[in-house]
C-alpha atoms as a PDB file:
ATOM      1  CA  UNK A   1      50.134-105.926 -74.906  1.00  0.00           C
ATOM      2  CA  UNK A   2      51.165-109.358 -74.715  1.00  0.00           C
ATOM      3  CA  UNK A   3      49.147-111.983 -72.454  1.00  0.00           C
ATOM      4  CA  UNK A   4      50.845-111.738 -68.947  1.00  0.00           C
ATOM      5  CA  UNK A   5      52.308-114.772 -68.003  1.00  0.00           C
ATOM      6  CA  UNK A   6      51.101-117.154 -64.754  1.00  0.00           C
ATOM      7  CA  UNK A   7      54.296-116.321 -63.024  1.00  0.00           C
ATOM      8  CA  UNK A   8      54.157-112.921 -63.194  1.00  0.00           C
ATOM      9  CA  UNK A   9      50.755-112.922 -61.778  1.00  0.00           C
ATOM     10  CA  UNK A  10      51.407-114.720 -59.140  1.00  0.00           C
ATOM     11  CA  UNK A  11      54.408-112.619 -58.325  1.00  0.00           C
ATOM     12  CA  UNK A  12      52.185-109.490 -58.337  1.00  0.00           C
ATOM     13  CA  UNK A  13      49.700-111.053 -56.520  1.00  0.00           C
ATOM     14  CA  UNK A  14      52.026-111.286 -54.333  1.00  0.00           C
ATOM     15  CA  UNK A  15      53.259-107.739 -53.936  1.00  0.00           C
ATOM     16  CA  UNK A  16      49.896-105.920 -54.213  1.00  0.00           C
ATOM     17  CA  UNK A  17      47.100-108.268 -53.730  1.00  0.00           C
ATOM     18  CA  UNK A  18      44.066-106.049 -53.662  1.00  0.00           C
ATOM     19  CA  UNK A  19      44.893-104.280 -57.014  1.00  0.00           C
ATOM     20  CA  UNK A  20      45.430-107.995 -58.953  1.00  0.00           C
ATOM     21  CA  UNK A  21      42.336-109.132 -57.424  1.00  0.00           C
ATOM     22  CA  UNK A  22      40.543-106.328 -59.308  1.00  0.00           C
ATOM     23  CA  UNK A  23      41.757-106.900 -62.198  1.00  0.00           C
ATOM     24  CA  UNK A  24      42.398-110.614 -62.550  1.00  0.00           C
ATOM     25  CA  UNK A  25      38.706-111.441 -63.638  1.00  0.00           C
ATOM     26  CA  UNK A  26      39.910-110.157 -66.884  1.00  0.00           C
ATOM     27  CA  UNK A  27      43.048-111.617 -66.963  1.00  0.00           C
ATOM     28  CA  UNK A  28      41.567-115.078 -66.333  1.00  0.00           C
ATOM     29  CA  UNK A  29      43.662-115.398 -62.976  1.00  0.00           C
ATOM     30  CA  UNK A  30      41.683-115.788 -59.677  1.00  0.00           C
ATOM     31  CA  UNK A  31      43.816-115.698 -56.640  1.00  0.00           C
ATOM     32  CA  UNK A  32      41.127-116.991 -54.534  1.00  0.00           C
ATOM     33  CA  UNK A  33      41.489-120.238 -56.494  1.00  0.00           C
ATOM     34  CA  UNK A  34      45.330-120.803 -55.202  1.00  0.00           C
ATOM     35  CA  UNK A  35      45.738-122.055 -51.708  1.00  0.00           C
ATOM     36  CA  UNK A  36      49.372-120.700 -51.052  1.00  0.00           C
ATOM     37  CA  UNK A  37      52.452-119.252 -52.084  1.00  0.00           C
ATOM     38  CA  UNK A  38      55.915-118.967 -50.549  1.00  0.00           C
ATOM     39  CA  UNK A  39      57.605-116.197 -49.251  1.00  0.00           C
ATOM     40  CA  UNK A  40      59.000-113.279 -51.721  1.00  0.00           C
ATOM     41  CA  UNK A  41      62.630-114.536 -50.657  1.00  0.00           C
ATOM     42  CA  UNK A  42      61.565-118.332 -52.096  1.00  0.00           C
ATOM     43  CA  UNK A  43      60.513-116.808 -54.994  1.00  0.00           C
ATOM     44  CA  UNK A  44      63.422-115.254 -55.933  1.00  0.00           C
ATOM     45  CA  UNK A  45      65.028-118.749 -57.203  1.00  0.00           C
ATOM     46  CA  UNK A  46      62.737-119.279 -59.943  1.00  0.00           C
ATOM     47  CA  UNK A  47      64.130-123.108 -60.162  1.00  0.00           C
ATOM     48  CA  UNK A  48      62.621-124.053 -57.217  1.00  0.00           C
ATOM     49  CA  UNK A  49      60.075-126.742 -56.524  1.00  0.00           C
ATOM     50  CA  UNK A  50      56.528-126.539 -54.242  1.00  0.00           C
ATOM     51  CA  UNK A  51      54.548-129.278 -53.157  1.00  0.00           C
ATOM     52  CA  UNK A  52      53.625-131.125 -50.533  1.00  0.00           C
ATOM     53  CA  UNK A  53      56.430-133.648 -48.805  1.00  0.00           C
ATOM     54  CA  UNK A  54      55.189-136.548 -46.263  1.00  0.00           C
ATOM     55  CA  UNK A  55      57.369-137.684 -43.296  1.00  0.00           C
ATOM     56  CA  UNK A  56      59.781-134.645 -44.111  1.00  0.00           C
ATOM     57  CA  UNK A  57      62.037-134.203 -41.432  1.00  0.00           C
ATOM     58  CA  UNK A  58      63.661-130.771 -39.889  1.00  0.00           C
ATOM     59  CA  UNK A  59      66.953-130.305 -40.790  1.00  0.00           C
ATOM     60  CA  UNK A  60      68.130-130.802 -36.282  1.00  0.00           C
ATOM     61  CA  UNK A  61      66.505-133.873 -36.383  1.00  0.00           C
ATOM     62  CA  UNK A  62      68.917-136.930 -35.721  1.00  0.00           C
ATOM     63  CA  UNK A  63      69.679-138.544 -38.740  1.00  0.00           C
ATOM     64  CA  UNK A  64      70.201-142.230 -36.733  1.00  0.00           C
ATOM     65  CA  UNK A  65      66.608-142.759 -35.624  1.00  0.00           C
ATOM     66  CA  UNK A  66      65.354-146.098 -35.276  1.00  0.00           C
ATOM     67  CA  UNK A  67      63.107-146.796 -37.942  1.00  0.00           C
ATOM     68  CA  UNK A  68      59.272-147.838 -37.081  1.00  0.00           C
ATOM     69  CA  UNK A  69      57.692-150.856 -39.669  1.00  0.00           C
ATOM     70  CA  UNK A  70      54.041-151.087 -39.829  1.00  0.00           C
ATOM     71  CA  UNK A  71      52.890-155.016 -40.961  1.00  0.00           C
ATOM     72  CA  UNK A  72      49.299-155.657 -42.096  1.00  0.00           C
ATOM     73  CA  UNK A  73      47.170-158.119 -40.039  1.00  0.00           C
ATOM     74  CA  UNK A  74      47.033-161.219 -41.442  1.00  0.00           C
ATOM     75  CA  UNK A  75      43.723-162.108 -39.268  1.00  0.00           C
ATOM     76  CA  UNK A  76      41.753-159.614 -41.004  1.00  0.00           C
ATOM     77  CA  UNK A  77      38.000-158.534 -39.080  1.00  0.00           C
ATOM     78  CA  UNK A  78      35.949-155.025 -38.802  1.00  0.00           C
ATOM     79  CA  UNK A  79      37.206-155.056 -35.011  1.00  0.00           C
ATOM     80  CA  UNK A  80      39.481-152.021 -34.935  1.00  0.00           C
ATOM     81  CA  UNK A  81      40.644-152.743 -31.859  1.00  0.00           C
ATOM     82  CA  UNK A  82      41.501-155.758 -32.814  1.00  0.00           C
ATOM     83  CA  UNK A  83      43.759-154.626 -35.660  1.00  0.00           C
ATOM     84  CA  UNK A  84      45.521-151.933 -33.884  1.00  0.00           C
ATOM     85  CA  UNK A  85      49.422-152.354 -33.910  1.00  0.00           C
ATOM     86  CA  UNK A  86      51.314-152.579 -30.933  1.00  0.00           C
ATOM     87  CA  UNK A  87      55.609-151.090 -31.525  1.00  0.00           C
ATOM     88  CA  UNK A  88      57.561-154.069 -30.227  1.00  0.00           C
ATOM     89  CA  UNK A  89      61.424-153.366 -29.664  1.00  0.00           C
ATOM     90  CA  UNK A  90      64.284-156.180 -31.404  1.00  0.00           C
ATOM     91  CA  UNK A  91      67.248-155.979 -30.443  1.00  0.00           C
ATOM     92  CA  UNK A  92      70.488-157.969 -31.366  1.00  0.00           C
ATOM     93  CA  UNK A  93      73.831-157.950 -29.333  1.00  0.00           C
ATOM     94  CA  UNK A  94      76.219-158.361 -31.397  1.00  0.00           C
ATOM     95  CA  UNK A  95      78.987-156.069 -31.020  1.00  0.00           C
ATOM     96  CA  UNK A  96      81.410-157.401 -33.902  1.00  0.00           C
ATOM     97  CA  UNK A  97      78.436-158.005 -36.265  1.00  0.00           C
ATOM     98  CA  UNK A  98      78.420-155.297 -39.395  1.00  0.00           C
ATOM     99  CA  UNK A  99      75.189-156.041 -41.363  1.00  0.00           C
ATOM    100  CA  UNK A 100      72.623-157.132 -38.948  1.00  0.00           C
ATOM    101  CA  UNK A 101      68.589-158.114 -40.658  1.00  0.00           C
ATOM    102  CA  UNK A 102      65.237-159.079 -38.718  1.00  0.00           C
ATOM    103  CA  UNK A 103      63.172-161.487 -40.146  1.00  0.00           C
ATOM    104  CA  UNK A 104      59.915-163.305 -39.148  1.00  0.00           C
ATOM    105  CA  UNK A 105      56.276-164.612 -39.306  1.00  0.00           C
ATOM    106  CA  UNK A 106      55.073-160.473 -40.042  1.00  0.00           C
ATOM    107  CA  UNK A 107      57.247-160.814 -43.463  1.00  0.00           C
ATOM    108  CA  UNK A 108      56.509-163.655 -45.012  1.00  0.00           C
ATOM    109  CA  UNK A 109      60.414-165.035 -44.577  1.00  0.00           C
ATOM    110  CA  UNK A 110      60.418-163.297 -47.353  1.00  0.00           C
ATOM    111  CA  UNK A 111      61.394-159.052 -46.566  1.00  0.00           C
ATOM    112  CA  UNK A 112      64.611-158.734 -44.516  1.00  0.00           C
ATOM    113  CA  UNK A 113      64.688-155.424 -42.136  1.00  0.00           C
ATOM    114  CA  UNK A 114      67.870-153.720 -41.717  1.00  0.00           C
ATOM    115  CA  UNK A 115      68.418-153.093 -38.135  1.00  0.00           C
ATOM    116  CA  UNK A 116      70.312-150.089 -36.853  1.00  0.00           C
ATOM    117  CA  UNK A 117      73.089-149.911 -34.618  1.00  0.00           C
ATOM    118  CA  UNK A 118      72.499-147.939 -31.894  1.00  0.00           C
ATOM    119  CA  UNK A 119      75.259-148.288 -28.585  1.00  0.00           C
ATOM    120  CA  UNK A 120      76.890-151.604 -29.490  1.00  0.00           C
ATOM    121  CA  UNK A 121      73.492-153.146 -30.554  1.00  0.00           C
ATOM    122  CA  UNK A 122      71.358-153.306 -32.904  1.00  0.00           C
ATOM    123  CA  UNK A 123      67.801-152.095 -32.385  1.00  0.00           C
ATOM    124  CA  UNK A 124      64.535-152.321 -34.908  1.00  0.00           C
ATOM    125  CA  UNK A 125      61.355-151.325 -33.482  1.00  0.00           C
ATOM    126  CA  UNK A 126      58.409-153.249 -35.818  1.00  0.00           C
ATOM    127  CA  UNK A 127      54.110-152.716 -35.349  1.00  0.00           C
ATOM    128  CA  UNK A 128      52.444-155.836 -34.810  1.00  0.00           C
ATOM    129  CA  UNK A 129      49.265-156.958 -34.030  1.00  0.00           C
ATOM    130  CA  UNK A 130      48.021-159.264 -30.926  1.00  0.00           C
ATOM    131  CA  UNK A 131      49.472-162.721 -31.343  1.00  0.00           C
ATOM    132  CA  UNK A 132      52.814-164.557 -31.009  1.00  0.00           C
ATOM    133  CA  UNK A 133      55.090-163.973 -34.020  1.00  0.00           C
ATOM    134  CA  UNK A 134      58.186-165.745 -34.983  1.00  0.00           C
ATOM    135  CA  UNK A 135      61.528-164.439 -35.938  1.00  0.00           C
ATOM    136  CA  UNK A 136      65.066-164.767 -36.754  1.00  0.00           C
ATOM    137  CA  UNK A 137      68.417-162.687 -37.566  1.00  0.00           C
ATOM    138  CA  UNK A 138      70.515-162.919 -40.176  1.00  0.00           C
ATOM    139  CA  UNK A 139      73.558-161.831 -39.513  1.00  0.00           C
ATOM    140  CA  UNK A 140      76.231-161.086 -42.319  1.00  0.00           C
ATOM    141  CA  UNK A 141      74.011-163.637 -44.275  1.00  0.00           C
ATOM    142  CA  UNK A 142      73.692-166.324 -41.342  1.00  0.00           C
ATOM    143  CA  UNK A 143      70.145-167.113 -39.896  1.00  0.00           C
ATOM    144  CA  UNK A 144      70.716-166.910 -35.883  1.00  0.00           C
ATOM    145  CA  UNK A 145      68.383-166.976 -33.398  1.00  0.00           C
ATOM    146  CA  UNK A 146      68.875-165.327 -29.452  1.00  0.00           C
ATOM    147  CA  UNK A 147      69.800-168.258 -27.500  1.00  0.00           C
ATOM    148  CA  UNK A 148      68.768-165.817 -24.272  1.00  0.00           C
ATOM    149  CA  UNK A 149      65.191-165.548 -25.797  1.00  0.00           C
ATOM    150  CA  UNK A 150      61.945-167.767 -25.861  1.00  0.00           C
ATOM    151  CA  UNK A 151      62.103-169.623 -28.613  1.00  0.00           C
ATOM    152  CA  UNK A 152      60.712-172.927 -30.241  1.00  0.00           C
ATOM    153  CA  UNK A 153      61.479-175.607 -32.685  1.00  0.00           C
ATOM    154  CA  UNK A 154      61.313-174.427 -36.591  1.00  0.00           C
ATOM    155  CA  UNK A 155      60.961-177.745 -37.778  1.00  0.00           C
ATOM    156  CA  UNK A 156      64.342-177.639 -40.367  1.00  0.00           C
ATOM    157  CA  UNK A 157      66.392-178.969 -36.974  1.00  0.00           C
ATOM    158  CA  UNK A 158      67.119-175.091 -35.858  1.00  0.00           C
ATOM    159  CA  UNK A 159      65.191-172.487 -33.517  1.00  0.00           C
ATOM    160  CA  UNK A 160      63.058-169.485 -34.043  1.00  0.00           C
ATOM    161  CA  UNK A 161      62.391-166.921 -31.430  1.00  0.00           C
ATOM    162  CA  UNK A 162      59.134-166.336 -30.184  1.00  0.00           C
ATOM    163  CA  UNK A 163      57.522-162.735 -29.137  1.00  0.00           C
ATOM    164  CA  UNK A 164      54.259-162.996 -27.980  1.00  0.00           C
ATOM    165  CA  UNK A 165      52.093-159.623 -28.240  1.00  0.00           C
ATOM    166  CA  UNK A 166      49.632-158.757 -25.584  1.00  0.00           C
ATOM    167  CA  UNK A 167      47.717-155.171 -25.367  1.00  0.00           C
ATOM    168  CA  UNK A 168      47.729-155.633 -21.630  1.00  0.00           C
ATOM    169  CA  UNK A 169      51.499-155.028 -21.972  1.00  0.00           C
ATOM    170  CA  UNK A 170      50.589-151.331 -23.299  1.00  0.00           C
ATOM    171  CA  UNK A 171      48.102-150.278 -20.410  1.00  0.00           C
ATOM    172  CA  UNK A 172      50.425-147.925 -18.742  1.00  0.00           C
ATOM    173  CA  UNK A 173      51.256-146.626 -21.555  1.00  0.00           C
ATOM    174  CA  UNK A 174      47.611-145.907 -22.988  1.00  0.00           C
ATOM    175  CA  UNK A 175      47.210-144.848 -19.250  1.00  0.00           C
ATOM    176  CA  UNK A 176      49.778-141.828 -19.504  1.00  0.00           C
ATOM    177  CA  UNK A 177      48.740-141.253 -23.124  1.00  0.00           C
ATOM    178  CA  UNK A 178      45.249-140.242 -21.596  1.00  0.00           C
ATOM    179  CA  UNK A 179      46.441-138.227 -19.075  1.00  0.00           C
ATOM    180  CA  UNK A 180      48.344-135.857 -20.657  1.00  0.00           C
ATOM    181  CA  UNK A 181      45.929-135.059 -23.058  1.00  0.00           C
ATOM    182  CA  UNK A 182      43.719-134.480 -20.143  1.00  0.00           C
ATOM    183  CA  UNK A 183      42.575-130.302 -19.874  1.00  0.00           C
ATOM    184  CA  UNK A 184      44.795-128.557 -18.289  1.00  0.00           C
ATOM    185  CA  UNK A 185      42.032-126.477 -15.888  1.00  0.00           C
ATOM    186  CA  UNK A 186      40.962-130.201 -15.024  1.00  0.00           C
ATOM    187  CA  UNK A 187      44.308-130.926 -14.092  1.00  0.00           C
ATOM    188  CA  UNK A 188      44.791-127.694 -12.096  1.00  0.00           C
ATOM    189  CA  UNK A 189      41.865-128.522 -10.240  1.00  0.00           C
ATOM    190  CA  UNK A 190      42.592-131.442  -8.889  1.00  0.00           C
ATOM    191  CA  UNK A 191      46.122-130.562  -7.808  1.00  0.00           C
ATOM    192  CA  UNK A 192      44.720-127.208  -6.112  1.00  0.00           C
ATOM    193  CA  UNK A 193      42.162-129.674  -4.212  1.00  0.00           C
ATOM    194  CA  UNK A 194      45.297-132.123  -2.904  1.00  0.00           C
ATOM    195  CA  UNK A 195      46.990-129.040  -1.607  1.00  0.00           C
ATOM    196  CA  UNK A 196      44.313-127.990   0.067  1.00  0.00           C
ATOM    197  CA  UNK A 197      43.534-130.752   1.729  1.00  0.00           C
ATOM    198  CA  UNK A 198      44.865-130.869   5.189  1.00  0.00           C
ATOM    199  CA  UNK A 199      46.180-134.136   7.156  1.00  0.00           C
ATOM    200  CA  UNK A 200      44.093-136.006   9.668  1.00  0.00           C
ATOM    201  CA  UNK A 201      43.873-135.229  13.230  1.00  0.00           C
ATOM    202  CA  UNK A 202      43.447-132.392  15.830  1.00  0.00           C
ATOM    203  CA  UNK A 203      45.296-128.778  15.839  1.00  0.00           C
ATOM    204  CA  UNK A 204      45.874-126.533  18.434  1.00  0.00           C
ATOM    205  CA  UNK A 205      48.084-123.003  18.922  1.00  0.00           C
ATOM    206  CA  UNK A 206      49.502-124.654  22.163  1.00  0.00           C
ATOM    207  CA  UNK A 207      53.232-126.024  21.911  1.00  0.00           C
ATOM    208  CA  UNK A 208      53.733-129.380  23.048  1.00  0.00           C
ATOM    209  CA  UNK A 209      55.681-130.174  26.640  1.00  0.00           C
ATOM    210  CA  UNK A 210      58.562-131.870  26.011  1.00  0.00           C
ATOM    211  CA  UNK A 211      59.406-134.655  28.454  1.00  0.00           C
ATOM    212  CA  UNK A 212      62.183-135.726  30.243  1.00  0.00           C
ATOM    213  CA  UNK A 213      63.640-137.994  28.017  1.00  0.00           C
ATOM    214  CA  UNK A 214      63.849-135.730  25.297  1.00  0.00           C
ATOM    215  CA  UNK A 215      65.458-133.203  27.360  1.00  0.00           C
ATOM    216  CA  UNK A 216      68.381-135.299  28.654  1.00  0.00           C
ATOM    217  CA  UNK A 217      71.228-136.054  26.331  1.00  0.00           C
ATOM    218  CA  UNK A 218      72.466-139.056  25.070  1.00  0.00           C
ATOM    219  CA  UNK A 219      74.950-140.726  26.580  1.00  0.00           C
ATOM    220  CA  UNK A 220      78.236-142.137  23.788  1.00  0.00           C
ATOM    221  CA  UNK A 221      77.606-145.560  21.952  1.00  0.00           C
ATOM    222  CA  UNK A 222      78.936-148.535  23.922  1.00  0.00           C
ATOM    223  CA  UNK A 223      82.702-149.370  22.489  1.00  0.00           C
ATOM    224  CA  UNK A 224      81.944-152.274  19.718  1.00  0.00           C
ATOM    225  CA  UNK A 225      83.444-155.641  21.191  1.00  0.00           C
ATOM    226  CA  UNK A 226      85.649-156.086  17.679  1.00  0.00           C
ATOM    227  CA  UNK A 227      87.739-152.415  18.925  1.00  0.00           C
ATOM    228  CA  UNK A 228      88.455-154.016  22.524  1.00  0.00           C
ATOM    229  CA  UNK A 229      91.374-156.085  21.652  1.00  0.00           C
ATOM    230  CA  UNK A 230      93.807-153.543  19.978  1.00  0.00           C
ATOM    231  CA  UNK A 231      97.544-153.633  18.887  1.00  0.00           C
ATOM    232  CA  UNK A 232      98.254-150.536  20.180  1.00  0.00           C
ATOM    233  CA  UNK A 233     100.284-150.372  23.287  1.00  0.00           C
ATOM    234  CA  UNK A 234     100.264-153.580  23.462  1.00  0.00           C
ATOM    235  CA  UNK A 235     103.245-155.607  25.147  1.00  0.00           C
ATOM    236  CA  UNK A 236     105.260-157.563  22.083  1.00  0.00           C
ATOM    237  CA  UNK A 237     106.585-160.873  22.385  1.00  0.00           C
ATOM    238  CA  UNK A 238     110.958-160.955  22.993  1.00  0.00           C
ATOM    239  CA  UNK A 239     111.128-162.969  19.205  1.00  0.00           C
ATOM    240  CA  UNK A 240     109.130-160.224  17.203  1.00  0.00           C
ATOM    241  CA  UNK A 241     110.513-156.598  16.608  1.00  0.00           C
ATOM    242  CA  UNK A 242     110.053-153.925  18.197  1.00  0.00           C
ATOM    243  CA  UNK A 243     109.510-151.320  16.010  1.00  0.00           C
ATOM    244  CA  UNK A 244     107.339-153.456  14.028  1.00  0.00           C
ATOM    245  CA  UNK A 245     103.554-153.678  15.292  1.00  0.00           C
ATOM    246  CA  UNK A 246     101.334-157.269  14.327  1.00  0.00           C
ATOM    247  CA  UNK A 247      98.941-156.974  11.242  1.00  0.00           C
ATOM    248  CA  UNK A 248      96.407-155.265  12.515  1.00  0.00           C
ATOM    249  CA  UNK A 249      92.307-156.178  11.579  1.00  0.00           C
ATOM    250  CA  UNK A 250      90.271-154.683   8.852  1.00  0.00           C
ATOM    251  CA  UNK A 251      87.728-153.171  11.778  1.00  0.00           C
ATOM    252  CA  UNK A 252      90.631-151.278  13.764  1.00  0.00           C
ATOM    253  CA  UNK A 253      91.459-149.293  10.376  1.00  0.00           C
ATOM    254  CA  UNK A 254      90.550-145.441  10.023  1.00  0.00           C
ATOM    255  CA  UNK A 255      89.689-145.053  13.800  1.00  0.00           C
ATOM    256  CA  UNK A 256      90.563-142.415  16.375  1.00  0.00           C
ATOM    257  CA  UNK A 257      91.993-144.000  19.022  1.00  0.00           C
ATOM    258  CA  UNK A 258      93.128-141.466  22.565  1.00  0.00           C
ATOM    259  CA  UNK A 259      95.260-142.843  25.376  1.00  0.00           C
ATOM    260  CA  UNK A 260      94.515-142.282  28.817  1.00  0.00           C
ATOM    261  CA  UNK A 261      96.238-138.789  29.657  1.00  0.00           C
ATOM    262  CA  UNK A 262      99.388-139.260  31.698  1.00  0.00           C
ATOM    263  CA  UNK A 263     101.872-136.017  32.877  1.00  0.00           C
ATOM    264  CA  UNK A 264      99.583-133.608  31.233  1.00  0.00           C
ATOM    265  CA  UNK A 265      99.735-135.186  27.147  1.00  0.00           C
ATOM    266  CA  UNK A 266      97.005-136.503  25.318  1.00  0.00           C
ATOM    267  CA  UNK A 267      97.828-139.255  22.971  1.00  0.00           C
ATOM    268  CA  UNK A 268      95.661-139.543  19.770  1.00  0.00           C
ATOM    269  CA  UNK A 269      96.448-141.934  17.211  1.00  0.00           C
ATOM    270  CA  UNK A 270      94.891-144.023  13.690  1.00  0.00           C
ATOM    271  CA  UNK A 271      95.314-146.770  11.417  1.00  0.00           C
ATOM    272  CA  UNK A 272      95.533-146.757   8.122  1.00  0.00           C
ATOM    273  CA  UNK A 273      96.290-149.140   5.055  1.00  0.00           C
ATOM    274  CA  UNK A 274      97.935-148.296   1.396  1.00  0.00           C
ATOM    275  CA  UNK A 275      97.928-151.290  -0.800  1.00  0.00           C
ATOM    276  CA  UNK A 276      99.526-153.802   1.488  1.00  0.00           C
ATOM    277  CA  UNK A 277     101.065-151.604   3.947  1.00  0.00           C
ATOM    278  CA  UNK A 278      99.420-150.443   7.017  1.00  0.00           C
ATOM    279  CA  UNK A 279     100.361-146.716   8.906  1.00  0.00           C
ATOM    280  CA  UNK A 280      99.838-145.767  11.720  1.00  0.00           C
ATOM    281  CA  UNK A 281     100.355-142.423  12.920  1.00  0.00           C
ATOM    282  CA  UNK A 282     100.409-140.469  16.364  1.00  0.00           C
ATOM    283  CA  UNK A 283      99.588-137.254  17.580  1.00  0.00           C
ATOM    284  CA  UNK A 284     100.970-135.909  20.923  1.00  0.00           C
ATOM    285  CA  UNK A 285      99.100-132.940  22.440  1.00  0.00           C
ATOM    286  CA  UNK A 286      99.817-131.161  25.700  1.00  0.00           C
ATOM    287  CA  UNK A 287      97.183-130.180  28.083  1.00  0.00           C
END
């Protein structure tokens, strides 16, 4: 017989591995010496290509994610806390801008960054170390500068903008980062202890008296001095009309207001206003 091909190997391998690992010492095949194969439905394409892939991505991901650009440190020491990058967030708002570039002190003036539109703006989130750092926009190929952030003189009769990087900035953040990778019994712990824990002061199985003033009820609110003078039954002057009422004031509107009752009808009535109009309507109720 013919020398049995790699492929075929592995695809028996595969389907029976105890039998080929008897008898590929002969063969020259160990399967102890591969790390991994696909599935028997991946190998039924015999075109297709395995190895590794970095930064792959699943195919729900969002396609628009802000990217995330990682800059050397130009002050270079053994300190690795020193040289740890902080993400910094640029944004531009410029909603009639279609090509929008960050540029700075962490490039050289040298690499542009496309920024991606994200909402109306344009958003770029860069790593940089501890310092201040300048940097600019160019914006379909004009150099512009935020006029609403810091910035400073660039010396060529323009302005740069100035970010200043601080890891004090990041505490809370490092804060949260340690707590959730905190154990979770830990964590259970100490929440079972709070709710355990009782409030301060004396108990006792013996219901509280209630006083007098708890007991009685409360009289009505005192009529607000603004509702005393209204234009309701009011007496109108011989010159006006009427039919027609004055303009009454913003406070009188969307009130319940109840006439005294007279020959055994009660009198409710309210304001109301529509645009520039004002309504007022009346209810008559016998008693």
């Amino acid at each position: 017989m013919g020398q049995t091909s790699h492929k075929q190997m592995r695809n028996d391998y595969l389907r029976n591995p105890h039998i080929n690992a008897q008898t590929s010492s002969n063969s020259g095949y160990n399967p102890s010496m591969d790390f991994s194969y696909p599935s028997d439905e991946m190998i039924e394409d015999e075109d297709i290509s395995i190895g590794p892939t970095i930064g792959a991505r699943s195919p729900n991901s969002p396609t628009k994610n802000i990217p995330i650009f990682n800059f050397p440190n130009q002050n270079h020491t053994r300190n690795e806390s020193a040289n740890k990058k902080l993400p910094v967030v640029f944004k531009y708002s410029g909603k009639f801008a279609k090509d929008v570039y960050l540029i700075g002190t962490f490039t050289g003036w040298k690499e542009k960054l496309q920024m991606i539109k994200s909402d109306g703006d344009y958003m770029l989130i860069v790593e940089l170390p501890e310092g201040e750092h300048q940097y600019k926009f160019v914006v379909d190929g004009k150099w512009e500068y935020d006029a609403n952030q810091a910035s400073i003189d660039d010396n060529f009769n323009g302005k740069n903008n100035i970010v200043t990087v601080r890891k004090t900035d990041f505490e809370v953040m490092d804060a949260l980062e340690i707590d959730s990778i905190a154990p979770i019994g830990q964590k259970s712990n100490q929440s079972n202890d709070d709710l355990s824990k009782s409030p301060p002061g004396e108990y006792t199985d013996e219901l509280p008296v209630r006083g007098l003033h708890s007991m009685s009820i409360d009289k009505p609110p005192y009529l607000p001095p603004q509702l005393l003078n209204i234009v309701l039954n009011k007496d109108t002057s011989a010159r006006c009309e009427p039919a027609l009422l004055p303009e009454p004031n913003h406070v009188m509107l969307k009130h319940l207001y109840a006439l005294s009752i007279r020959d055994g009808v009660m009198v409710l009535s309210s304001t109301y206003r529509f645009k520039q109009k004002f309504v007022t309507t009346c209810f008559y109720k016998p008693i």
